[in-house]
Structures are given as structure tokens and as C-alpha cells.
PDB file of N, CA and C in Angstrom:
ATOM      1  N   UNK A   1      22.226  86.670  11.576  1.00  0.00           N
ATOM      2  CA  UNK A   1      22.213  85.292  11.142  1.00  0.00           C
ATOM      3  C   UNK A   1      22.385  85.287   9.631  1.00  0.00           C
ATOM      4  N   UNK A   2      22.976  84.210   9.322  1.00  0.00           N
ATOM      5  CA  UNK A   2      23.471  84.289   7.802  1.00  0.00           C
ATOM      6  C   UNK A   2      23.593  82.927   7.230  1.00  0.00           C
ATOM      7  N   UNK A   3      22.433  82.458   6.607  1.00  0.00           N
ATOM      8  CA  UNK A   3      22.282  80.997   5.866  1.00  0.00           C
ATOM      9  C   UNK A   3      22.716  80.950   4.392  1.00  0.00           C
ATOM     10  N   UNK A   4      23.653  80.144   4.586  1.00  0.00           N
ATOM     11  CA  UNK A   4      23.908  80.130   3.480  1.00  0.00           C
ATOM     12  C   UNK A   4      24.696  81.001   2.146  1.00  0.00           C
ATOM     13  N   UNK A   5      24.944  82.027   3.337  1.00  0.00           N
ATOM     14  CA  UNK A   5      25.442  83.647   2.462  1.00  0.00           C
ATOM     15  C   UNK A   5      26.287  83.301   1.317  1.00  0.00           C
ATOM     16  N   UNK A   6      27.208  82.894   1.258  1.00  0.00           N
ATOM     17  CA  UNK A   6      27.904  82.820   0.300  1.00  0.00           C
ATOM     18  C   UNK A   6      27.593  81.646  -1.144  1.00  0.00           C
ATOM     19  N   UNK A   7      26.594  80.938  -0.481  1.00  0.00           N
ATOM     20  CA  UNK A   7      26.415  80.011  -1.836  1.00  0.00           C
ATOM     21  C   UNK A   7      25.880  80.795  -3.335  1.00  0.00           C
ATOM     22  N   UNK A   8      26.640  79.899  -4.637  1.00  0.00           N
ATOM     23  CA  UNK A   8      26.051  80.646  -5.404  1.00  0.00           C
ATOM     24  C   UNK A   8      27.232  81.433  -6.123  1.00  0.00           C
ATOM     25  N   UNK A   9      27.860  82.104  -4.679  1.00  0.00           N
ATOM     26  CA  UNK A   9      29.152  83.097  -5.355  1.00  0.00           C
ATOM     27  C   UNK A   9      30.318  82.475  -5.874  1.00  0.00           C
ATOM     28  N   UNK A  10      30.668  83.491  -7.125  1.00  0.00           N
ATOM     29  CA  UNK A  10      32.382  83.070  -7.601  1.00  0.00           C
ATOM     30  C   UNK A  10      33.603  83.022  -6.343  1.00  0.00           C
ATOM     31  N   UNK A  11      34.535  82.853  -6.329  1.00  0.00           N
ATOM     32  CA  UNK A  11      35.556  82.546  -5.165  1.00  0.00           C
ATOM     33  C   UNK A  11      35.656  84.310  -5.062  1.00  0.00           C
ATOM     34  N   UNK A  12      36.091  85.175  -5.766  1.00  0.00           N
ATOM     35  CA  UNK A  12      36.652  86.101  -5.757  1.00  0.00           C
ATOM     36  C   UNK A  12      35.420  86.960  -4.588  1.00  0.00           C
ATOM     37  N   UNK A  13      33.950  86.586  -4.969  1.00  0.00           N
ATOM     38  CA  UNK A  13      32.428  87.340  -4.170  1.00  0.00           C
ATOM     39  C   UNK A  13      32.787  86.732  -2.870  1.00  0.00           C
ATOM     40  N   UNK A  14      33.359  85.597  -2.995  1.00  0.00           N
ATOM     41  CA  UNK A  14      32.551  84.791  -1.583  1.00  0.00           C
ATOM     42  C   UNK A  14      34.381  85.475  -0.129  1.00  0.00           C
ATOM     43  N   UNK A  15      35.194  85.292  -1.294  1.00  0.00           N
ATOM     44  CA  UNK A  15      35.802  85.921  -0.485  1.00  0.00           C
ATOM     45  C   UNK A  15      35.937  87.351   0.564  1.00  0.00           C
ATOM     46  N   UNK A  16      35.398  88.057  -0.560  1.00  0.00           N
ATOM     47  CA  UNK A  16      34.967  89.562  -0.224  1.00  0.00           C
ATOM     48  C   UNK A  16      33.819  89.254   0.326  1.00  0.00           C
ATOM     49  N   UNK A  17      33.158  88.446   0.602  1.00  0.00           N
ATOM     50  CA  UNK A  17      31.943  88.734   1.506  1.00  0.00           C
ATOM     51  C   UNK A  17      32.657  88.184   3.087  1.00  0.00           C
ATOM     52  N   UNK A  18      33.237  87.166   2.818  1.00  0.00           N
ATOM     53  CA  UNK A  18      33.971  86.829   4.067  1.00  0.00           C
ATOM     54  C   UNK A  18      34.909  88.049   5.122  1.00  0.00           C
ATOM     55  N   UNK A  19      35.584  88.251   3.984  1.00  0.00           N
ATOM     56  CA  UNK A  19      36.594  89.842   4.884  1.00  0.00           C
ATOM     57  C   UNK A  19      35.510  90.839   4.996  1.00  0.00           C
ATOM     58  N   UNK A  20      34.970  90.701   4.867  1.00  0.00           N
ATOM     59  CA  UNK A  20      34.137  91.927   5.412  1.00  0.00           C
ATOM     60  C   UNK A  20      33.057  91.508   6.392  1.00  0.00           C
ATOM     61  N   UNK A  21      32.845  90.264   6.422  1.00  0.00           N
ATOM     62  CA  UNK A  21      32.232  89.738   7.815  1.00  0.00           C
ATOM     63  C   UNK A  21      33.515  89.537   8.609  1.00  0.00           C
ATOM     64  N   UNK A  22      34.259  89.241   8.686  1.00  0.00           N
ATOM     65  CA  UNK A  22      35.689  89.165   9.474  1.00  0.00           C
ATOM     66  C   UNK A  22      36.313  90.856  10.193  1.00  0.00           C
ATOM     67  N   UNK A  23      36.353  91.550   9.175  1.00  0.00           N
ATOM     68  CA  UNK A  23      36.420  92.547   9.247  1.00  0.00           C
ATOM     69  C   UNK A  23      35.451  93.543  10.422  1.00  0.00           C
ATOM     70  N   UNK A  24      34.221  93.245  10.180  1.00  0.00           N
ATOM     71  CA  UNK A  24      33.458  93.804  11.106  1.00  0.00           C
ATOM     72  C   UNK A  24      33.038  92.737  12.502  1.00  0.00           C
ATOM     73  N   UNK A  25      33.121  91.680  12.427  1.00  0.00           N
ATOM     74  CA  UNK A  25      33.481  90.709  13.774  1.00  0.00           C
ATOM     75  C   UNK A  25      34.975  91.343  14.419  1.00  0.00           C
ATOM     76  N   UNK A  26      35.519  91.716  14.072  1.00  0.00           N
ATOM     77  CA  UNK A  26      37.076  92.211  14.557  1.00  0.00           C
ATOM     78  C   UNK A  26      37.304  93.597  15.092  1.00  0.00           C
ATOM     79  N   UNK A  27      36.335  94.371  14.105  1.00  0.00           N
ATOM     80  CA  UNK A  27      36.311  95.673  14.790  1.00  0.00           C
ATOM     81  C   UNK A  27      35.191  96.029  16.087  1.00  0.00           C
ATOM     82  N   UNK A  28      34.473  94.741  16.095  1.00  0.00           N
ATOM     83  CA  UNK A  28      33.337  95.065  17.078  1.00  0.00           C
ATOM     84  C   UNK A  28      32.121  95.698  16.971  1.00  0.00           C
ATOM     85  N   UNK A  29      31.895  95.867  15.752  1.00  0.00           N
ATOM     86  CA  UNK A  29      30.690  96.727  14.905  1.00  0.00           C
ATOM     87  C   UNK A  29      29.363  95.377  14.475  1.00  0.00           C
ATOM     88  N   UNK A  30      30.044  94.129  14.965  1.00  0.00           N
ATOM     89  CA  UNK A  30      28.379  93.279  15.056  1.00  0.00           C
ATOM     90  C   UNK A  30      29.988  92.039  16.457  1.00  0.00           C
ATOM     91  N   UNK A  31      28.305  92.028  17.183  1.00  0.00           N
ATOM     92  CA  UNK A  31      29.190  90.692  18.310  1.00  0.00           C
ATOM     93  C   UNK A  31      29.283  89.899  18.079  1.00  0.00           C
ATOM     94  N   UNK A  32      28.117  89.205  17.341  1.00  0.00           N
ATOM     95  CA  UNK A  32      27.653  87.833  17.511  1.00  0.00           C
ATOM     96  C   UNK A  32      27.212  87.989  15.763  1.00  0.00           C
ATOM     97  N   UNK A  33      27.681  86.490  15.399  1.00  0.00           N
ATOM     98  CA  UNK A  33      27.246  86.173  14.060  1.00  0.00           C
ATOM     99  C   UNK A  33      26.641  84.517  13.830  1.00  0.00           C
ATOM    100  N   UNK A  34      25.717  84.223  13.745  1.00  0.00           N
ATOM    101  CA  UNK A  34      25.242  82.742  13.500  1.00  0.00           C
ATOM    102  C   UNK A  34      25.449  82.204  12.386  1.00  0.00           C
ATOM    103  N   UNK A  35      26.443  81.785  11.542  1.00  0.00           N
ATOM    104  CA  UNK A  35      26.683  81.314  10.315  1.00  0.00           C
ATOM    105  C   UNK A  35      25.979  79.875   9.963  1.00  0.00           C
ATOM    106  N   UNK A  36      25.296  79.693   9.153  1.00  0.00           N
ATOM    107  CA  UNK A  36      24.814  78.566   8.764  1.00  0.00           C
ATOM    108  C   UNK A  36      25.536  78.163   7.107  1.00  0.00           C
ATOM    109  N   UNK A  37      25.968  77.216   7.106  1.00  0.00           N
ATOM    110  CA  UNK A  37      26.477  77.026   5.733  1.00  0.00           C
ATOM    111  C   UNK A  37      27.104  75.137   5.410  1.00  0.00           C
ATOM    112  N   UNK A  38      27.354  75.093   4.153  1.00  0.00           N
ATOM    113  CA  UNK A  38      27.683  73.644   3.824  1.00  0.00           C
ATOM    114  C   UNK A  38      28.883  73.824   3.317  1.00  0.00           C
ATOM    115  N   UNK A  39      29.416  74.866   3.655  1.00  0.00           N
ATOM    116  CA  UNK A  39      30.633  74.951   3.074  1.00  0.00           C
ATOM    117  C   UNK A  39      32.036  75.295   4.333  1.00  0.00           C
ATOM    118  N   UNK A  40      32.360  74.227   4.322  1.00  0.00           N
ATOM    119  CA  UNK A  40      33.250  74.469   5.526  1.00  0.00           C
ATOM    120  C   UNK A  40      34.571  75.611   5.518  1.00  0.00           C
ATOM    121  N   UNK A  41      34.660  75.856   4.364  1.00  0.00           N
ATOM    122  CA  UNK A  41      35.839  76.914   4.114  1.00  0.00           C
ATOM    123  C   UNK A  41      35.163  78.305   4.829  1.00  0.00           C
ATOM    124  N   UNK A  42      33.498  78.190   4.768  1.00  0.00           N
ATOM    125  CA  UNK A  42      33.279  79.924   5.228  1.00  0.00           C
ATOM    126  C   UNK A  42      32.734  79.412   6.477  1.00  0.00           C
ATOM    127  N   UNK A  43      32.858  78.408   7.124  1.00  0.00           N
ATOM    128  CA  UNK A  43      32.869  78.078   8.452  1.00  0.00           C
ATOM    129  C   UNK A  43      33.936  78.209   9.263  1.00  0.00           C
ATOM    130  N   UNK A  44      35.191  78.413   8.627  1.00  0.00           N
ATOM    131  CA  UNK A  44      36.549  78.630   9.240  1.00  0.00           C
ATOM    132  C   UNK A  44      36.295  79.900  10.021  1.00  0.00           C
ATOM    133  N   UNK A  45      35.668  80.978   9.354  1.00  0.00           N
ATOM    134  CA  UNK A  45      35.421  82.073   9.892  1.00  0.00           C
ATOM    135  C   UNK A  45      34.741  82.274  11.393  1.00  0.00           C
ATOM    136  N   UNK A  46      34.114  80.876  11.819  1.00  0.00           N
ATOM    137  CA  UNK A  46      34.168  81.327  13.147  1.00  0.00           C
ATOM    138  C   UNK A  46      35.102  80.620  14.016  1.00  0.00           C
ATOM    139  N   UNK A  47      34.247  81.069  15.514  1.00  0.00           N
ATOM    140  CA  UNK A  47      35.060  81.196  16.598  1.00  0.00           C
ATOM    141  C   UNK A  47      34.493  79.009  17.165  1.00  0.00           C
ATOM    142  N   UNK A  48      33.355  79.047  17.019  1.00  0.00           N
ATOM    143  CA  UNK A  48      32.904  77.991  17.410  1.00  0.00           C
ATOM    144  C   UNK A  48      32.269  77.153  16.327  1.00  0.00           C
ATOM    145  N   UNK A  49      32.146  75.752  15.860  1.00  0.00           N
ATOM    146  CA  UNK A  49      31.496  75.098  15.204  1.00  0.00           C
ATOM    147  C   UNK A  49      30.455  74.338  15.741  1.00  0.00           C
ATOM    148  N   UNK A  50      29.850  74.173  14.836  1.00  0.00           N
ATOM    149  CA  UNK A  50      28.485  72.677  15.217  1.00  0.00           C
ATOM    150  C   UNK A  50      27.957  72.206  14.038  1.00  0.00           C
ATOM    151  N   UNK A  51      28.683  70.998  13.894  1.00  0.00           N
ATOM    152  CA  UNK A  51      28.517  70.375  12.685  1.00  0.00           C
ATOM    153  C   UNK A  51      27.202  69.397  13.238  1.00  0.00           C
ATOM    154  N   UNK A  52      26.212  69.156  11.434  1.00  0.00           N
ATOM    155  CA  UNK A  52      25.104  68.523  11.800  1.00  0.00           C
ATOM    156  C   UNK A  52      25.296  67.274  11.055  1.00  0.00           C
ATOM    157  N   UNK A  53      24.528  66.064  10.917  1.00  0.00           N
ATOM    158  CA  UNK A  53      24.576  64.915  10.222  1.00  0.00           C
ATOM    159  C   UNK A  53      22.966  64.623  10.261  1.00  0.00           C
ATOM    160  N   UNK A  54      22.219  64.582   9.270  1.00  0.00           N
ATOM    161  CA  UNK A  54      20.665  64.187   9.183  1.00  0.00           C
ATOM    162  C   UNK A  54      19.768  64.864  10.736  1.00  0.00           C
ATOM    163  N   UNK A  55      20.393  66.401  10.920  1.00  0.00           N
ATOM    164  CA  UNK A  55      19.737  66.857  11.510  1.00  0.00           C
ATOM    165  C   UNK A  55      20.347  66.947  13.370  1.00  0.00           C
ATOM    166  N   UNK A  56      21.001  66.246  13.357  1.00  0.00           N
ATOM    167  CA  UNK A  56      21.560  66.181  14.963  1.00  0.00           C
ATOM    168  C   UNK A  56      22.819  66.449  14.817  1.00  0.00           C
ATOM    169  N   UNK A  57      22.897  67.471  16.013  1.00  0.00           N
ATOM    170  CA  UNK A  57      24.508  67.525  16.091  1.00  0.00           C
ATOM    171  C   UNK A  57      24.972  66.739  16.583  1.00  0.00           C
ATOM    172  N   UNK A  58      26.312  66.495  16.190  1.00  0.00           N
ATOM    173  CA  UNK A  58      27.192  65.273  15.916  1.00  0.00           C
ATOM    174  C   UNK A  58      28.458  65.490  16.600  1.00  0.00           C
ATOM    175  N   UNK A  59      29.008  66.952  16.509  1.00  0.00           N
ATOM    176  CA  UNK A  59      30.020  67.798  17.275  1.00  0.00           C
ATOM    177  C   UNK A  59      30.349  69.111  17.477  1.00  0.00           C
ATOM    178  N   UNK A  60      30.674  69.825  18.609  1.00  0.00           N
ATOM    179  CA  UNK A  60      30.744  70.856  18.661  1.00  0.00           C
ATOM    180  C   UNK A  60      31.714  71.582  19.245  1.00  0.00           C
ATOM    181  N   UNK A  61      32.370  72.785  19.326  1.00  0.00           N
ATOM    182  CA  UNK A  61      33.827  72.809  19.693  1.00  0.00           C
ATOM    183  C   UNK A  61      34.019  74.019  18.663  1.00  0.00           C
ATOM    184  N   UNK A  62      35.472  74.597  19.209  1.00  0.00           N
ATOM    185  CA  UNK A  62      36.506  75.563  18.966  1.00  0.00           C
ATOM    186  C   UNK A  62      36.661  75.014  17.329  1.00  0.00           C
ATOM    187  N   UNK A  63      36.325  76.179  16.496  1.00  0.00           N
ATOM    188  CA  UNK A  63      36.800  76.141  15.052  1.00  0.00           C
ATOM    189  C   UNK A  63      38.162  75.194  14.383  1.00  0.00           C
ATOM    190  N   UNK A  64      39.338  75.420  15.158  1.00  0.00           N
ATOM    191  CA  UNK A  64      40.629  75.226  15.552  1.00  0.00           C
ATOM    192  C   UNK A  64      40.526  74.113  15.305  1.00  0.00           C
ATOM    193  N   UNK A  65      39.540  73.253  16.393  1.00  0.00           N
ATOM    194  CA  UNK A  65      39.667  72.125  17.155  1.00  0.00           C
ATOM    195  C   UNK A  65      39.133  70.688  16.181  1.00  0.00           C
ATOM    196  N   UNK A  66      37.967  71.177  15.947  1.00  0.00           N
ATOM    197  CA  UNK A  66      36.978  70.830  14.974  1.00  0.00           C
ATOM    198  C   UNK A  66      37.506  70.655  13.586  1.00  0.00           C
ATOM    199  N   UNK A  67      37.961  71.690  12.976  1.00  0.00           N
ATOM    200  CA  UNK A  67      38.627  71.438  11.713  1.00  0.00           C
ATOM    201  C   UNK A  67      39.997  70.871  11.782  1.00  0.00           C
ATOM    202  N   UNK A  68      40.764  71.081  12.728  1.00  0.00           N
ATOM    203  CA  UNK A  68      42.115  70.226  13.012  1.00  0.00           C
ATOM    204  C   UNK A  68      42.063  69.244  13.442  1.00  0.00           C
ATOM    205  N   UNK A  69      41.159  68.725  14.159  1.00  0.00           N
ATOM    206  CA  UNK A  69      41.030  67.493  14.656  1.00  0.00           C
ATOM    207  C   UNK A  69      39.981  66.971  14.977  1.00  0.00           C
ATOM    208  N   UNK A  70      39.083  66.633  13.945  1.00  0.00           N
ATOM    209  CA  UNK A  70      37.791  66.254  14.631  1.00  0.00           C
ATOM    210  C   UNK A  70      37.974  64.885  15.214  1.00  0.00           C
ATOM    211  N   UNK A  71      36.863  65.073  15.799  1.00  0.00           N
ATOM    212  CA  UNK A  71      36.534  63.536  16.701  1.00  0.00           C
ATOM    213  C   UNK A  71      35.340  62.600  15.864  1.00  0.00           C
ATOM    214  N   UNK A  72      34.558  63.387  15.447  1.00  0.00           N
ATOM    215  CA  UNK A  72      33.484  62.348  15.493  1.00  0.00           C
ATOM    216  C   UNK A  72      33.833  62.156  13.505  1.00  0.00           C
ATOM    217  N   UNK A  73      33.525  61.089  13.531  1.00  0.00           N
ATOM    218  CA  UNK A  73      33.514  60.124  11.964  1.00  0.00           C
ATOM    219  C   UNK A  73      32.759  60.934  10.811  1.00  0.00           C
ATOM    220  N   UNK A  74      31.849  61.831  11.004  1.00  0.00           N
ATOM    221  CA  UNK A  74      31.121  62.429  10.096  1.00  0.00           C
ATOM    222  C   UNK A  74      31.625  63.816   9.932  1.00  0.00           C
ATOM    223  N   UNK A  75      32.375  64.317  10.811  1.00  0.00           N
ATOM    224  CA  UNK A  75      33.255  65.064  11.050  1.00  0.00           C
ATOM    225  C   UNK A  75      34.465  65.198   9.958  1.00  0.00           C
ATOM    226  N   UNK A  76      35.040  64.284  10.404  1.00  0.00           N
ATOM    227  CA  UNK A  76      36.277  63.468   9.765  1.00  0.00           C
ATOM    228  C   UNK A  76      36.160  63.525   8.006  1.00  0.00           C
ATOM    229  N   UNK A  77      35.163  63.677   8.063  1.00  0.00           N
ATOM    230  CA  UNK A  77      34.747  62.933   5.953  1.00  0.00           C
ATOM    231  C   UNK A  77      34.837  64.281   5.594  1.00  0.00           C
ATOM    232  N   UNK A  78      33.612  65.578   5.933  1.00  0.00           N
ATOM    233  CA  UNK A  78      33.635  66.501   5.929  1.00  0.00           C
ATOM    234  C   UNK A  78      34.837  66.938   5.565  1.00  0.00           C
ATOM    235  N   UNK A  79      35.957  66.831   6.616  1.00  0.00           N
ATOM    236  CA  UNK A  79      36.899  67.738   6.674  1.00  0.00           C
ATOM    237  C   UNK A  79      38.174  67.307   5.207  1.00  0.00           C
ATOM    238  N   UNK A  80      37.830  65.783   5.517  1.00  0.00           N
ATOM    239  CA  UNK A  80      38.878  65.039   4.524  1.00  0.00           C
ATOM    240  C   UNK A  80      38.051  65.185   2.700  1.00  0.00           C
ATOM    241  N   UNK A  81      36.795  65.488   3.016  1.00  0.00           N
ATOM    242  CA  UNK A  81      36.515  65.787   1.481  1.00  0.00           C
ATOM    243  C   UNK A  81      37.062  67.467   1.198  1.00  0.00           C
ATOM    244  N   UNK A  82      36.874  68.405   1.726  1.00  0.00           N
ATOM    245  CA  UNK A  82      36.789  69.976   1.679  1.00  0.00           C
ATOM    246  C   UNK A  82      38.749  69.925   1.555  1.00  0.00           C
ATOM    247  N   UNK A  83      39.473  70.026   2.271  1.00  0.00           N
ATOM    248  CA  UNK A  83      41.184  69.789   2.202  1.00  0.00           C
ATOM    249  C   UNK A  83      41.270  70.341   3.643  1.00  0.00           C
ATOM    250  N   UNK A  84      42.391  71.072   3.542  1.00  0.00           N
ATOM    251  CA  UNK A  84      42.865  72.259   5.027  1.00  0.00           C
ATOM    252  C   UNK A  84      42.344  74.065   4.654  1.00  0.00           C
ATOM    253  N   UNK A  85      42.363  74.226   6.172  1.00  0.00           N
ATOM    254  CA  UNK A  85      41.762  75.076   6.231  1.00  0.00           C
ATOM    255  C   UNK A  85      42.561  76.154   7.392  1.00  0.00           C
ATOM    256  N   UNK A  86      42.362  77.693   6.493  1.00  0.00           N
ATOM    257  CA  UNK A  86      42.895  78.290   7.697  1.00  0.00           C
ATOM    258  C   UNK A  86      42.135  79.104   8.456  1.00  0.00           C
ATOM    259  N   UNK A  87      42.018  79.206   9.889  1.00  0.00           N
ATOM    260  CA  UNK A  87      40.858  79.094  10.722  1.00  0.00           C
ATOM    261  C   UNK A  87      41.109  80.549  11.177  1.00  0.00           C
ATOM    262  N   UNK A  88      40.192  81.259  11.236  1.00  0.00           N
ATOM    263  CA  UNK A  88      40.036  82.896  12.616  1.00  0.00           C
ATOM    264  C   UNK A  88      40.698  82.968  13.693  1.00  0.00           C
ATOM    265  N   UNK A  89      41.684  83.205  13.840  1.00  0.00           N
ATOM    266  CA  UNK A  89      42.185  83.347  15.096  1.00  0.00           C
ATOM    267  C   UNK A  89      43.638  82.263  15.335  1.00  0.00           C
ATOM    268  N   UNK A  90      43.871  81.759  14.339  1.00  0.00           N
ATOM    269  CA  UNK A  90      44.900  80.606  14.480  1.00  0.00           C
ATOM    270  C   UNK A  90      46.035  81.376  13.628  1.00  0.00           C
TER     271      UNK A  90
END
């Protein structure tokens, strides 16, 4: 589990912390990763999302799906404040 990991870091840290969680999600050397974060760019990195709004989830779904097309309105702001994004597996 990983809250928040990257906050804090310069682009150049947060990147290198990303490929190397990518990196070892890919080779199979950890299965499962629980990312918690406010930053939707190191949320691209997974496979599934669950975005929250004052505590309740609001939506949940395929990384892909979620950042390309959300459904729900709080969703939507999120995605339209942060820009595009390129997602794990797309």
C-alpha cells in the first residue's frame, strides 16, 4: 500500500518512483499494489480506479475508462482540472 508516495517529489523523483513501481507490477515481483493519492497522473499507473468525493466513492472502473471517460460530475472536474493522461496498459 502506498499513500501518497509521490507527494512532495520534483517531476524528475516522482517519475522514477513511478517506473519502478510499473516496472516491478510488470515483472511480477509485487501482485497487487493499493495506490492512494490526489494526484491523478500517478493514478494512471493503475489497472483499476476509485475516485472519492468527501469520503464516498463516487466511481469506480478500468483506469482507461475512468480517466477517458468519466461518468460521474466529480469525476469529470478532476480529470478536466489535471489535462490527459497516459494510462498502464493503453
Amino acid at each position: 500500500m502506498c499513500d501518497e508516495i509521490t507527494s512532495g517529489l520534483d517531476p524528475l523523483a516522482r517519475d522514477a518512483v513511478l517506473a519502478l513501481l510499473g516496472g516491478l507490477l510488470r515483472s511480477g515481483r509485487i501482485e497487487a499494489l493499493i495506490l492512494i493519492s490526489h494526484d491523478l497522473g500517478t493514478a494512471a499507473l493503475a489497472d483499476r480506479i476509485a475516485v472519492m468525493e468527501d469520503g464516498e466513492v463516487v466511481e469506480v472502473g478500468a483506469a482507461g475508462r475512468v480517466l477517458g471517460a468519466p461518468e460521474h460530475v466529480f469525476t469529470r472536474e478532476l480529470v478536466a482540472a489535471e489535462g490527459t493522461f497516459a494510462v498502464a496498459g493503453d
